[in-house]
N, C-alpha and C. Protein backbone atom coordinates (compact mmCIF):
# COMPACT_ATOMS: atom_id res chain seq x y z
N UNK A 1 -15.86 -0.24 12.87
CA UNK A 1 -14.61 -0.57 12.20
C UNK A 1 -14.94 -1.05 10.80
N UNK A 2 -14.45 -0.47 9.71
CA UNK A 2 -14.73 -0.71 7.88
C UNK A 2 -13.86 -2.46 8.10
N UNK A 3 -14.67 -2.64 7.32
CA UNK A 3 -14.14 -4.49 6.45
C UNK A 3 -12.96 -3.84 5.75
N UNK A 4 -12.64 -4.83 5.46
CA UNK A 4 -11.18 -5.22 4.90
C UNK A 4 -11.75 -4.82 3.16
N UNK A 5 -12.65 -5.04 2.79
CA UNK A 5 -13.40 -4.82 1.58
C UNK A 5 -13.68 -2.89 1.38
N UNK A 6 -14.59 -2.78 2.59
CA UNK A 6 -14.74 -0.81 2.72
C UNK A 6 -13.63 -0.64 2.49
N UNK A 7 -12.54 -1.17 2.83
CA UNK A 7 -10.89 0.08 2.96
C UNK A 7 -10.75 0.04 1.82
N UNK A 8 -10.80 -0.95 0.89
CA UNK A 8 -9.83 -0.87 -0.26
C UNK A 8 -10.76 -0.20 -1.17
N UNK A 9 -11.95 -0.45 -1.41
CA UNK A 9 -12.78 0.34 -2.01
C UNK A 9 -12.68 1.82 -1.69
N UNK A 10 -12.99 2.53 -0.42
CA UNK A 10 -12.47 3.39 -0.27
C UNK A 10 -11.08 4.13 -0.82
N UNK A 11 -10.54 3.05 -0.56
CA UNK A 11 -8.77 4.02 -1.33
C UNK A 11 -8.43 3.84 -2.85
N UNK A 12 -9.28 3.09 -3.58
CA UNK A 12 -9.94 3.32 -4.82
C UNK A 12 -10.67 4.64 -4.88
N UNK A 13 -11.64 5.58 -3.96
CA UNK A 13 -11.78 6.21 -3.86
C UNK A 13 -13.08 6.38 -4.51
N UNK A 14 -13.77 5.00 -3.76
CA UNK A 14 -15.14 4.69 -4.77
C UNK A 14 -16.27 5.30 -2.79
N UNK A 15 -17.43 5.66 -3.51
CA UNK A 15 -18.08 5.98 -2.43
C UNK A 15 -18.22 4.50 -1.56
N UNK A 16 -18.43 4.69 -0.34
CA UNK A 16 -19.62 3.59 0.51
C UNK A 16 -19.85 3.70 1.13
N UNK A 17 -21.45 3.11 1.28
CA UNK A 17 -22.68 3.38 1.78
C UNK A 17 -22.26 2.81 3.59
N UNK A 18 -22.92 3.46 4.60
CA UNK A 18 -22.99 3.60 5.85
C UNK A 18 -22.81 1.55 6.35
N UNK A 19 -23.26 1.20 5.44
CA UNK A 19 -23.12 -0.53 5.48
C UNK A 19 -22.29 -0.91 5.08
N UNK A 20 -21.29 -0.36 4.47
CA UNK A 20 -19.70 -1.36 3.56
C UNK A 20 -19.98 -1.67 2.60
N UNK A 21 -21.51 -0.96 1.75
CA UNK A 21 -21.87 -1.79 0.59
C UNK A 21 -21.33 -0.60 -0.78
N UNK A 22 -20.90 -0.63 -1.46
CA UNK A 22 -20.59 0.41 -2.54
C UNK A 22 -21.79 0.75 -3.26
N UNK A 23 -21.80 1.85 -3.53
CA UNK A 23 -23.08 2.45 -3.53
C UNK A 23 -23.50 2.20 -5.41
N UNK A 24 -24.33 2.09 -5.57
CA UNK A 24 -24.66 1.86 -7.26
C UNK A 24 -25.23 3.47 -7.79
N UNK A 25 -24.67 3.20 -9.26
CA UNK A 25 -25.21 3.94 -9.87
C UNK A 25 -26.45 4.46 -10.30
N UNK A 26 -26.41 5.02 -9.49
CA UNK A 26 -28.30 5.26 -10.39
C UNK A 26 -28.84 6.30 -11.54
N UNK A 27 -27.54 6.76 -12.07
CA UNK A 27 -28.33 7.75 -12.80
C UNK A 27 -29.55 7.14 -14.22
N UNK A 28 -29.51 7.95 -14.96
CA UNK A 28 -30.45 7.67 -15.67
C UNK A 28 -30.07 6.66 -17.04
N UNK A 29 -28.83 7.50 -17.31
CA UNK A 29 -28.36 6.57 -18.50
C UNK A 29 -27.84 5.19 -17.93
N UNK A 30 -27.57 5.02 -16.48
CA UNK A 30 -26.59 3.81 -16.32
C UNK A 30 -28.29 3.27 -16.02
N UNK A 31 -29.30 3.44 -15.62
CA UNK A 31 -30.85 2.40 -15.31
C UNK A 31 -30.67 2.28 -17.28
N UNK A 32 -30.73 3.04 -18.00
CA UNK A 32 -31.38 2.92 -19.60
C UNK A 32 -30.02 1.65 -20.33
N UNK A 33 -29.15 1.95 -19.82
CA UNK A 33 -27.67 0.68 -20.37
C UNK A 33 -28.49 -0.54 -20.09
N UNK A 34 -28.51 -0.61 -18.80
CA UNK A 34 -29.09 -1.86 -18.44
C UNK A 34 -30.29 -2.48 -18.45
N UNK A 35 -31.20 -1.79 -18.89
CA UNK A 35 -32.58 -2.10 -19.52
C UNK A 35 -32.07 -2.82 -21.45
N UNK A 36 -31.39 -1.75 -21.56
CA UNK A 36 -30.76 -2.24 -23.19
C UNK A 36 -30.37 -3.37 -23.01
N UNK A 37 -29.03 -3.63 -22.33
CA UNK A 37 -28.33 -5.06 -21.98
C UNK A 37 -29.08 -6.41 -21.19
N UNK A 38 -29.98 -5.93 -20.63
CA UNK A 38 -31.35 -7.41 -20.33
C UNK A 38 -32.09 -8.07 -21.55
N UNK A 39 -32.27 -6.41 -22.41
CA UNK A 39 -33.09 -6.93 -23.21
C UNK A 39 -32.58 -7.92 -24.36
N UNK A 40 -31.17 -7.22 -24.77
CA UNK A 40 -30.28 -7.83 -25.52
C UNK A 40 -30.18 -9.20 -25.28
N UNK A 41 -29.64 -9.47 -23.87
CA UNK A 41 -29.55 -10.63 -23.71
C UNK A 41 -30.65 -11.64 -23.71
N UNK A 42 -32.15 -11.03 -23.56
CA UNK A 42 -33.07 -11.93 -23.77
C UNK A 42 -33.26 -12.06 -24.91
N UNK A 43 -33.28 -11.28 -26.05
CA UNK A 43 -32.98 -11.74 -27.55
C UNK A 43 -32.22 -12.80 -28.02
N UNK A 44 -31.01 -12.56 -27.41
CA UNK A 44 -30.00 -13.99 -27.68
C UNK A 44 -30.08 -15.21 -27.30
N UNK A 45 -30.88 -14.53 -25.67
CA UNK A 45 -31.10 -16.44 -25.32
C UNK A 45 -32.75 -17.07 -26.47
N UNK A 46 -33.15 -16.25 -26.51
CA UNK A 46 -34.50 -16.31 -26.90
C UNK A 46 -34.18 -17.31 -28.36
N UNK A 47 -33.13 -16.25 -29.22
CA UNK A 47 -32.96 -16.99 -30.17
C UNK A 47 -32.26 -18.46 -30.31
N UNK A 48 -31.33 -18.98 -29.43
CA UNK A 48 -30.38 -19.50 -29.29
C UNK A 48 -31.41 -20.95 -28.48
N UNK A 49 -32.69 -21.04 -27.90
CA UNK A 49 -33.67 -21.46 -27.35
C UNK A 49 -34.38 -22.10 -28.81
N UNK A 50 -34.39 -21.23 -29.62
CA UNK A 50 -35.20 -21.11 -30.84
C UNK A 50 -34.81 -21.77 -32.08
N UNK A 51 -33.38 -21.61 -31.94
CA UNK A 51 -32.62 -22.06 -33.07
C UNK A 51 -33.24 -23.80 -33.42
N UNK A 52 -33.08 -24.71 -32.40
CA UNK A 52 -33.17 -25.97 -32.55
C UNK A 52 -34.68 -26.17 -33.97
N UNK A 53 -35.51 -25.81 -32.65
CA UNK A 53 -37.13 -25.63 -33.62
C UNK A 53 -36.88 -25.26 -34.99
N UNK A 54 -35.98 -24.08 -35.40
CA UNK A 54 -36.06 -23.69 -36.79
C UNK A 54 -35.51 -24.36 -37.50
N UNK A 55 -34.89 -25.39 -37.11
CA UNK A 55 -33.84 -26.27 -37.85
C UNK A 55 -34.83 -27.63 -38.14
N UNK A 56 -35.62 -28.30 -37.33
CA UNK A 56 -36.25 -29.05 -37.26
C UNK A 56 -37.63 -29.17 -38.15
N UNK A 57 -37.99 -27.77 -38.02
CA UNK A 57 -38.80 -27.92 -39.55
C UNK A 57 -38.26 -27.57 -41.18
N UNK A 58 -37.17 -28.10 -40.97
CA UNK A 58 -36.78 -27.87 -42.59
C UNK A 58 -36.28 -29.27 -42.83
N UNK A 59 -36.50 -29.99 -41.50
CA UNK A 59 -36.37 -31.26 -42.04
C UNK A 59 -37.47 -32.04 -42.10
N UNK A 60 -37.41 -33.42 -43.23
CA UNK A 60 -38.77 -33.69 -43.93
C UNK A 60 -39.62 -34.76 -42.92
N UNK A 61 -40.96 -34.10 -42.38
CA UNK A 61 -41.60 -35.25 -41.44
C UNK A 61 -42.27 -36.23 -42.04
N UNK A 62 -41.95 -36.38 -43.40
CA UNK A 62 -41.87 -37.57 -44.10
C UNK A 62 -41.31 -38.61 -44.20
N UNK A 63 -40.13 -38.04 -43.96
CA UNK A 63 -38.57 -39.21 -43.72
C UNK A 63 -38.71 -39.69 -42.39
N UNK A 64 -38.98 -38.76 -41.61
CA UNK A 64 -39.20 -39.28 -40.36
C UNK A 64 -40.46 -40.35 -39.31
N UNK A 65 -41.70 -40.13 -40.35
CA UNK A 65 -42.47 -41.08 -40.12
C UNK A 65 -42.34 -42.43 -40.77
N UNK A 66 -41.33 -42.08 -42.32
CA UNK A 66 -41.25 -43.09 -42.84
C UNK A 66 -39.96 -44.17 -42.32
N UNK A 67 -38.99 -43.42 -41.20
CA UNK A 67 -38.10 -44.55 -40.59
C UNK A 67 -38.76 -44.77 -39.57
N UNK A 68 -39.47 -44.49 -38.74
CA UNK A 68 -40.65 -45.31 -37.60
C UNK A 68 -41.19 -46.15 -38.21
N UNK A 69 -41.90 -45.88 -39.33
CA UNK A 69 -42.90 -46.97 -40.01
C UNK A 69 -41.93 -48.11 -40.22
N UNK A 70 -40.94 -47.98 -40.66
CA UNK A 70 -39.73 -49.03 -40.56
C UNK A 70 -39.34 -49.81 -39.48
N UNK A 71 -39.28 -49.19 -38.66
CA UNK A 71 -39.30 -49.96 -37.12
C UNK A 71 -39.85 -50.79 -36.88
N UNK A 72 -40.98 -50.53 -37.36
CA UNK A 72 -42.55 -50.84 -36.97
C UNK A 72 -42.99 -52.62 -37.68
N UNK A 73 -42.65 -52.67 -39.33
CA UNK A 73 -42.83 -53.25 -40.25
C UNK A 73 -42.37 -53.13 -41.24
N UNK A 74 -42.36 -53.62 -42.35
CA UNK A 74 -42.32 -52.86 -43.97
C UNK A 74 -42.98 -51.76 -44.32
N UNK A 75 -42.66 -50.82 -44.92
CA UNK A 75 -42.58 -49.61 -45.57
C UNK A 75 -41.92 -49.36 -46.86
N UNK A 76 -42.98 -48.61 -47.61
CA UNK A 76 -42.20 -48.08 -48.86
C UNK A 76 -42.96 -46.96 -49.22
N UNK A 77 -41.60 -45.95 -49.39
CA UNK A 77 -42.59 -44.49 -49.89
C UNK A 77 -43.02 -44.71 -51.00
N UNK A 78 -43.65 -43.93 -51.88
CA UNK A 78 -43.69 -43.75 -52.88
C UNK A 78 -44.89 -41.98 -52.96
N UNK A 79 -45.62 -41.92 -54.65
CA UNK A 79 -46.11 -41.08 -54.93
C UNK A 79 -47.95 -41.45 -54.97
N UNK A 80 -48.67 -40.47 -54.42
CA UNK A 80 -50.16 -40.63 -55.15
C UNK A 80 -50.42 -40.02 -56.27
N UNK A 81 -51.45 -40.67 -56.66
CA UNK A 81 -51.75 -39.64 -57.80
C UNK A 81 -51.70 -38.22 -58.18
N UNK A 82 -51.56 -37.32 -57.05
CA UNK A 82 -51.56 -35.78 -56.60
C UNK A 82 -50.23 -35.40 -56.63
N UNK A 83 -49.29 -36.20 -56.41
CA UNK A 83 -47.87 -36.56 -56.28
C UNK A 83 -47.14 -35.83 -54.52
N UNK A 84 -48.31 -36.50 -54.11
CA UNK A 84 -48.07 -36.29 -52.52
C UNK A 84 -47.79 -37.21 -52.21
N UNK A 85 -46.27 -37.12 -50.92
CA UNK A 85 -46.20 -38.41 -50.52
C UNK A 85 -47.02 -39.68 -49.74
N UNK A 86 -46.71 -40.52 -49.96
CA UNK A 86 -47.24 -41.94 -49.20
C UNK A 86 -46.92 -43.42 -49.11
N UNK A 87 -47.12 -43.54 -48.18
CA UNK A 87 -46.55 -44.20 -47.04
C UNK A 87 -47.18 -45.90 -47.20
N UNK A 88 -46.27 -46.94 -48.00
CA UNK A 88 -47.72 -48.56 -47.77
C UNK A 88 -46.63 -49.39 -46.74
N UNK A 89 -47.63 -49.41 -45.56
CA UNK A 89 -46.65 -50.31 -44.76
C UNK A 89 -47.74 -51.47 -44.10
N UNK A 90 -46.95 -52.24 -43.64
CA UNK A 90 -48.09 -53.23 -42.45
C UNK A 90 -47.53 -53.01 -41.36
N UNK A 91 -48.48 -53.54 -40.34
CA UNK A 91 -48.26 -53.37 -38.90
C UNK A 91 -48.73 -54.54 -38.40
N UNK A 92 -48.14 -55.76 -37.80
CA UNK A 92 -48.58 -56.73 -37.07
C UNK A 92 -49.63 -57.27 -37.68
N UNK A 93 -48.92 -57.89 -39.19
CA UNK A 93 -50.03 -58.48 -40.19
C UNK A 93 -51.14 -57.23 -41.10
N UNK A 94 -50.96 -56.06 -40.58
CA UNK A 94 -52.23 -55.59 -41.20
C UNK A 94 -51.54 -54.79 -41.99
N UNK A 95 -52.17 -54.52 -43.53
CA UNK A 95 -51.64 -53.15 -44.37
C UNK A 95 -52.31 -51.95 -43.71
N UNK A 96 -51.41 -51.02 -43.94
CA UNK A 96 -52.09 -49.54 -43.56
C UNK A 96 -51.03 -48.55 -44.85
N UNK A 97 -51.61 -47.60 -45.29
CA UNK A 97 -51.28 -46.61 -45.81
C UNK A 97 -51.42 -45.16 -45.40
N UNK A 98 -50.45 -44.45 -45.25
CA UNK A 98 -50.32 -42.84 -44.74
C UNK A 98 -50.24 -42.08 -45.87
N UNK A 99 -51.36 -41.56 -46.22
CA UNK A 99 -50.74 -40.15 -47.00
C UNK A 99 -51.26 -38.78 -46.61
N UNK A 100 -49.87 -38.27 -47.14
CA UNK A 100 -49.75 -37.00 -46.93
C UNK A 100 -50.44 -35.59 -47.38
N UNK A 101 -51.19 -34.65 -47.00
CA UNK A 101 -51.22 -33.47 -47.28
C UNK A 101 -50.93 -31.98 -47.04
N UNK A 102 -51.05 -31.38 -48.03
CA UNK A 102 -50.35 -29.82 -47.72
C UNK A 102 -48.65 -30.16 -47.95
N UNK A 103 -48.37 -30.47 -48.43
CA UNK A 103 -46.58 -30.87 -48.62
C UNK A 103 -46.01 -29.59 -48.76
N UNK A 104 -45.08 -29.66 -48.58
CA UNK A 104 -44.26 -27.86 -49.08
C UNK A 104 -42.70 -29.08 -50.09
N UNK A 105 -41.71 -28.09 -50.96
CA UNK A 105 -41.53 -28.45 -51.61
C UNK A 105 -40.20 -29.62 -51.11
N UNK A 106 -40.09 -29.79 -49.22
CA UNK A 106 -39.06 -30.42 -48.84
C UNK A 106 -39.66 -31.43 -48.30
N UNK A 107 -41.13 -31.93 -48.97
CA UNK A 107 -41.89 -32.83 -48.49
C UNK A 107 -41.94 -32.94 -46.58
N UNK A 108 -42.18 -31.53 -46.05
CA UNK A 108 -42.90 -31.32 -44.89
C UNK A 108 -44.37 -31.07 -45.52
N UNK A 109 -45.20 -31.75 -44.37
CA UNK A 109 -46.19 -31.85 -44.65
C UNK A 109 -47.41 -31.53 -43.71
N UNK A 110 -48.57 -30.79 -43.52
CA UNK A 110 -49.07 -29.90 -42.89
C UNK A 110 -49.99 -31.67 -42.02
N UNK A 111 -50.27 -32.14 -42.56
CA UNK A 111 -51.51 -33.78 -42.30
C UNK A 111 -50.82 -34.90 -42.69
N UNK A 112 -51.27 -35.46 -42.12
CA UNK A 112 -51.26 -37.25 -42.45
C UNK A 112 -52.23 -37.80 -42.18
N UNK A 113 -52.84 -38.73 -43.19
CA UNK A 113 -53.60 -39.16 -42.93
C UNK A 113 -53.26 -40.70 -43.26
N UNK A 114 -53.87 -41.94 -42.00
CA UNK A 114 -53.93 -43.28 -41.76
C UNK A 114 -55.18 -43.87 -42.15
N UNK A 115 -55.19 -44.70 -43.27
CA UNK A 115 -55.93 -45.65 -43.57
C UNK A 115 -55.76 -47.28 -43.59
N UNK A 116 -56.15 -47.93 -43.30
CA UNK A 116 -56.71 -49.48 -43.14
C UNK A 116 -57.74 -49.76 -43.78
N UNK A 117 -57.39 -50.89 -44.54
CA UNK A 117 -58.98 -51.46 -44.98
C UNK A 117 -59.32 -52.69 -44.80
N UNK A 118 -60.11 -53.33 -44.78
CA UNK A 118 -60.58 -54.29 -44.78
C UNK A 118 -61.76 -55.46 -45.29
N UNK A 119 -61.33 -56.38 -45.86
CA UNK A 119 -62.08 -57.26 -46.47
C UNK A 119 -63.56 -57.21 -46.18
N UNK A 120 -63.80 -57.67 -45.25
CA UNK A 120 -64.86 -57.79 -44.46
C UNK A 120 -65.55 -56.96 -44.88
N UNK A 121 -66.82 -56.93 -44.92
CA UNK A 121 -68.12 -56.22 -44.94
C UNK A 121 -68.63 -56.05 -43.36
N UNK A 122 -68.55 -54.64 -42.28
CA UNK A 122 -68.96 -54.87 -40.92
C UNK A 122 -70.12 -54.49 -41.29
N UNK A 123 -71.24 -55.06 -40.40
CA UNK A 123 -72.55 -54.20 -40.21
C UNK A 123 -72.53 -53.26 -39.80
N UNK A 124 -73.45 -52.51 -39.52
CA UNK A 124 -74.02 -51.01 -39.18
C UNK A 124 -73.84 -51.18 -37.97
N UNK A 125 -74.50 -51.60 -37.20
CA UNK A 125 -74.44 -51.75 -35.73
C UNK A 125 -73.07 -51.52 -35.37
N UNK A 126 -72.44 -52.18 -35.38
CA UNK A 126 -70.87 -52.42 -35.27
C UNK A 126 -70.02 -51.12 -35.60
N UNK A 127 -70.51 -50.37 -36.91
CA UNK A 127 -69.88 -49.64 -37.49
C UNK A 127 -70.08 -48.06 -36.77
N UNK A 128 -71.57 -47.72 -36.33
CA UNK A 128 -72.05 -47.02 -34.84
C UNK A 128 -71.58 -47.22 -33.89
N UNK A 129 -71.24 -48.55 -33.47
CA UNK A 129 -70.82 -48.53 -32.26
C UNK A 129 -69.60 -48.17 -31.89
N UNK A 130 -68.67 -48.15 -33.36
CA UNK A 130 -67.04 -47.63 -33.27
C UNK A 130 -67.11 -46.30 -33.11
N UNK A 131 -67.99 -46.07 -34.23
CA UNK A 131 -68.41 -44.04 -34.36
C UNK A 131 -68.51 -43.68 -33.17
N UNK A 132 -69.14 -43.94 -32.25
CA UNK A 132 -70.05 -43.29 -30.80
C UNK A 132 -68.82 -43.54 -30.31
N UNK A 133 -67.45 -43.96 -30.09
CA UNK A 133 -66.57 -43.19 -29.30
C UNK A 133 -66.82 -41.75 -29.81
N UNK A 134 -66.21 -41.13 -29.04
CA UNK A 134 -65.64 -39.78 -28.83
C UNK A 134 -63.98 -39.27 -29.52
N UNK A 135 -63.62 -40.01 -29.81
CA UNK A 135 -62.03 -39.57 -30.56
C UNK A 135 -61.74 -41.03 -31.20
N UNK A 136 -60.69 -40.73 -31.72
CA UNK A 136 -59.87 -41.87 -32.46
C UNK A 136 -60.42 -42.04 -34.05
N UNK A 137 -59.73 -43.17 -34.42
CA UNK A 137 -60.01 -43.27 -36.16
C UNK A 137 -61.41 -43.11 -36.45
N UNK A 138 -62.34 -43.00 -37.45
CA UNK A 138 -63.11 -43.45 -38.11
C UNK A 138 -63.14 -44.65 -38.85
N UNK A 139 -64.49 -45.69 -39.13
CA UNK A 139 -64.86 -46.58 -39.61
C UNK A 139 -65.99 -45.97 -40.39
N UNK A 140 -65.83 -46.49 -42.09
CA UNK A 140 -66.50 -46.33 -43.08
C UNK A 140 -67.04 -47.52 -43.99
N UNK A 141 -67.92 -47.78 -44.98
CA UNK A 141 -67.86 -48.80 -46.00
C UNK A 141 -66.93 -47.91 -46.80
N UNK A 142 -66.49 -48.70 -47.88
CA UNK A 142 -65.42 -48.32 -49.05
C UNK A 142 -65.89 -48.61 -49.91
N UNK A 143 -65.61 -48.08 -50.86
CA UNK A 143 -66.01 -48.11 -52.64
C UNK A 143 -65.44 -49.90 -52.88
N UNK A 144 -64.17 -50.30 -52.18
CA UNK A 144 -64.18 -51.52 -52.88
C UNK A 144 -64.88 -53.05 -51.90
N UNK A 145 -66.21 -52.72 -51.39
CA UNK A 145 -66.89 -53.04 -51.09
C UNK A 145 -66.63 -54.37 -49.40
N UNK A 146 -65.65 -53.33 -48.78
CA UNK A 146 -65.32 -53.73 -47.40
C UNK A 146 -65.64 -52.27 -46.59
N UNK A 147 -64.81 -52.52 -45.68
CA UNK A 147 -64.48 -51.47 -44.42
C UNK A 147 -63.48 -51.08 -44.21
N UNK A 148 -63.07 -49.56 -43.93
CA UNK A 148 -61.83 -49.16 -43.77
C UNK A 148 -61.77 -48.06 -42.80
N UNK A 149 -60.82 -47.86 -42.10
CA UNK A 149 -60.61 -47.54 -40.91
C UNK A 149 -59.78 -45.93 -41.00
N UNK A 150 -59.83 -44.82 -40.63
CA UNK A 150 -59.37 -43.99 -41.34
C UNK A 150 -59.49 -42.62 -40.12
N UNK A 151 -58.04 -42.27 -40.10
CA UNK A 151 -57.52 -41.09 -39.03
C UNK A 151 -56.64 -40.08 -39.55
N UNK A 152 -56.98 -38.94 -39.48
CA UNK A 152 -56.04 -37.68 -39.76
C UNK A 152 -55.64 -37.30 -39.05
N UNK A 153 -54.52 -36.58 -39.01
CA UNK A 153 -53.46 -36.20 -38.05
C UNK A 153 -52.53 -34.97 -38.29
N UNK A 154 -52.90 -34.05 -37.55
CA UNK A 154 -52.11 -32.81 -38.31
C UNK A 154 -50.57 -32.83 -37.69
N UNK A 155 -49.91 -32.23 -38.29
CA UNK A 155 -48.49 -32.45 -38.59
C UNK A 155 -47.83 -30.67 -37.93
N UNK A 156 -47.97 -30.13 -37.46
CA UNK A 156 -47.83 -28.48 -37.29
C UNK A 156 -46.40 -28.42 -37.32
N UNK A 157 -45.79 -29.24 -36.63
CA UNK A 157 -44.31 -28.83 -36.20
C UNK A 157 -43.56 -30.22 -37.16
N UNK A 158 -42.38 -30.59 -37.03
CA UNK A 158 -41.90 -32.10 -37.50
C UNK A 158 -41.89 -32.88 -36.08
N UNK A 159 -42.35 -33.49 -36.01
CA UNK A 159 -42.88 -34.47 -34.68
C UNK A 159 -41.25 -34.84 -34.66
N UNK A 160 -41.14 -35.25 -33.37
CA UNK A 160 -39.61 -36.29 -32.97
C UNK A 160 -40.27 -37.25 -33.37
N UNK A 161 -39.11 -38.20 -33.18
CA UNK A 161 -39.52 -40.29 -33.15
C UNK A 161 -40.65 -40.44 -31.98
N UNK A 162 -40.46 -39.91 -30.62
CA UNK A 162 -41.17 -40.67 -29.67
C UNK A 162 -42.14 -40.18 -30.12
N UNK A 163 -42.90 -39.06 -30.91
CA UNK A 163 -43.92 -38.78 -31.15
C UNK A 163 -44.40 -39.40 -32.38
N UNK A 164 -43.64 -39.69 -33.34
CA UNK A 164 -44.19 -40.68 -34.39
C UNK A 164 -44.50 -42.14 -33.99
N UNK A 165 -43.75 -42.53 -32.82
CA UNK A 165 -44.08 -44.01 -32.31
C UNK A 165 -45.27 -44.16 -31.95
N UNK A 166 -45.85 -43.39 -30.92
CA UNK A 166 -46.86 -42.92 -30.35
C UNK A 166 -47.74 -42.69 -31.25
N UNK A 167 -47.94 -42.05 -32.18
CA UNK A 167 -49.01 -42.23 -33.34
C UNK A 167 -49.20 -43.43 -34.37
N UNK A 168 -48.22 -44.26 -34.58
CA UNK A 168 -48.29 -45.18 -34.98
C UNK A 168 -48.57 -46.53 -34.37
N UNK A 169 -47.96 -46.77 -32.83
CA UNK A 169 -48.45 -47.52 -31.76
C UNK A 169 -49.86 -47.04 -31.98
N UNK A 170 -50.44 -46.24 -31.60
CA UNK A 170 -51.69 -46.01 -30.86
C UNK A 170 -52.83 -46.10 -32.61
N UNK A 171 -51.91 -46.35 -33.83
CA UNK A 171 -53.10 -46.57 -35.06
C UNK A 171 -52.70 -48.11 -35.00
N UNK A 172 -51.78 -48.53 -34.94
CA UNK A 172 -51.60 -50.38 -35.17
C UNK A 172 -52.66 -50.53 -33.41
N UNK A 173 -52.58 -50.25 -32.46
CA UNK A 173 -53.74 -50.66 -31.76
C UNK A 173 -55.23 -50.44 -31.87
N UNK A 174 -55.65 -49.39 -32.36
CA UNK A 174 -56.88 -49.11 -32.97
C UNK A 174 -57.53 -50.42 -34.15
N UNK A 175 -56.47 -49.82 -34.86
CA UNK A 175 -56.39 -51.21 -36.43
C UNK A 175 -56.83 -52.25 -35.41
N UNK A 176 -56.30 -53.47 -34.64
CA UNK A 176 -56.59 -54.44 -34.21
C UNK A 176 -57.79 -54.43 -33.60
N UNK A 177 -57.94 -53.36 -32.21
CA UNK A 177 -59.96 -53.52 -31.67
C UNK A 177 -60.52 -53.70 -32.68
N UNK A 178 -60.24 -52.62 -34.47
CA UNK A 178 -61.44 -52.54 -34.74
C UNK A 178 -61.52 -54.20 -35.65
N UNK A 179 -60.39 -54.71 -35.98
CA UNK A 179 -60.71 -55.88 -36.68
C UNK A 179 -61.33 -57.12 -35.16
N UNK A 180 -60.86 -56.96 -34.31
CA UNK A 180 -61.39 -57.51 -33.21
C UNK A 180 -63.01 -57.33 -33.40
N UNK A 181 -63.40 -56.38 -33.22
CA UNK A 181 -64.65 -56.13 -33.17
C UNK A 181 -65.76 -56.54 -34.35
N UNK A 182 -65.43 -55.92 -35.68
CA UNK A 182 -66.12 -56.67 -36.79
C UNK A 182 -66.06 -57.93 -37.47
N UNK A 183 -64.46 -58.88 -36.76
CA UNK A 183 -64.68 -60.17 -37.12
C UNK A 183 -64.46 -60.94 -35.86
N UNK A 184 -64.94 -60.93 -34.87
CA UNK A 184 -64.83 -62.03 -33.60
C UNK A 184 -64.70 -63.39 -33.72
């Protein structure tokens, strides 16, 4: 006995299959429509997925490290000598400065780089013993006859906030071991 579904399909006068199921098209152009129309539609979602990202790097990850750094402490942009931006802020008593390289002309910027310095003169020992980690900042002597602490950071995409926090948390904690360490 046909479903209530077979009959009416039927008196539409559409084929169906021995199961009540209406039978699909298979010719060639109706498989090639629908190869077109998948693909289409994965273009659109693709782009529409995409859109956000393209929008996000035309905005400046300058501005955006520089309102974290705000969060954080005092901050003030300004220019280096190169007339790349940079960044003089403190963090929990300490100065640190960020500047920027590779800028494009909406001050996105390909690096950043974090420096700290410090009064102090560390010894060698001390100054090896920071090196021999495996990752994190570098420790150097400086031309103005201390120590300074110093991390680059490439920039590929415009980082969100939680990702600028996170780089800035994790240099204001560095900053402190290493003054921990060379002045006990």
């Amino acid at each position: 006995m046909p479903s209530f579904a077979t009959s009416i399909l039927r008196s539409l006068g559409a084929k169906v299959s021995a199961y009540g199921r209406k039978l699909r098209h298979r010719s060639g152009v109706w498989q090639t429509g629908k190869v077109i129309l998948l693909a289409s539609l994965a273009v659109v979602l693709a782009a529409f997925l995409l859109w956000p990202k393209a929008q996000a790097r035309e905005a400046s990850n300058v501005d955006t490290i520089m309102q974290i750094a705000q969060v954080f402490g005092t901050a003030r942009l300004d220019r280096d000598s190169n007339s790349s931006p940079r960044i003089s802020a403190e963090l929990d008593g300490f100065a640190y400065t960020i500047t920027f390289f590779d800028c494009g002309p909406s001050d996105t910027c390909s690096s950043a780089q974090f420096v700290t310095h410090f009064d102090v003169m560390a010894d060698q020992a001390k100054l090896d013993q920071w090196n021999g980690q495996t990752a994190g900042p570098r420790a150097y002597f400086d031309a103005m006859g201390g120590t300074s602490l110093a991390q680059t950071t490439q920039l590929d995409d415009a980082p969100g906030p939680a990702i600028v926090m996170g780089m800035i948390g994790n240099w204001g904690n560095a900053v402190f071991d290493f003054a921990v360490l060379i002045d006990p």
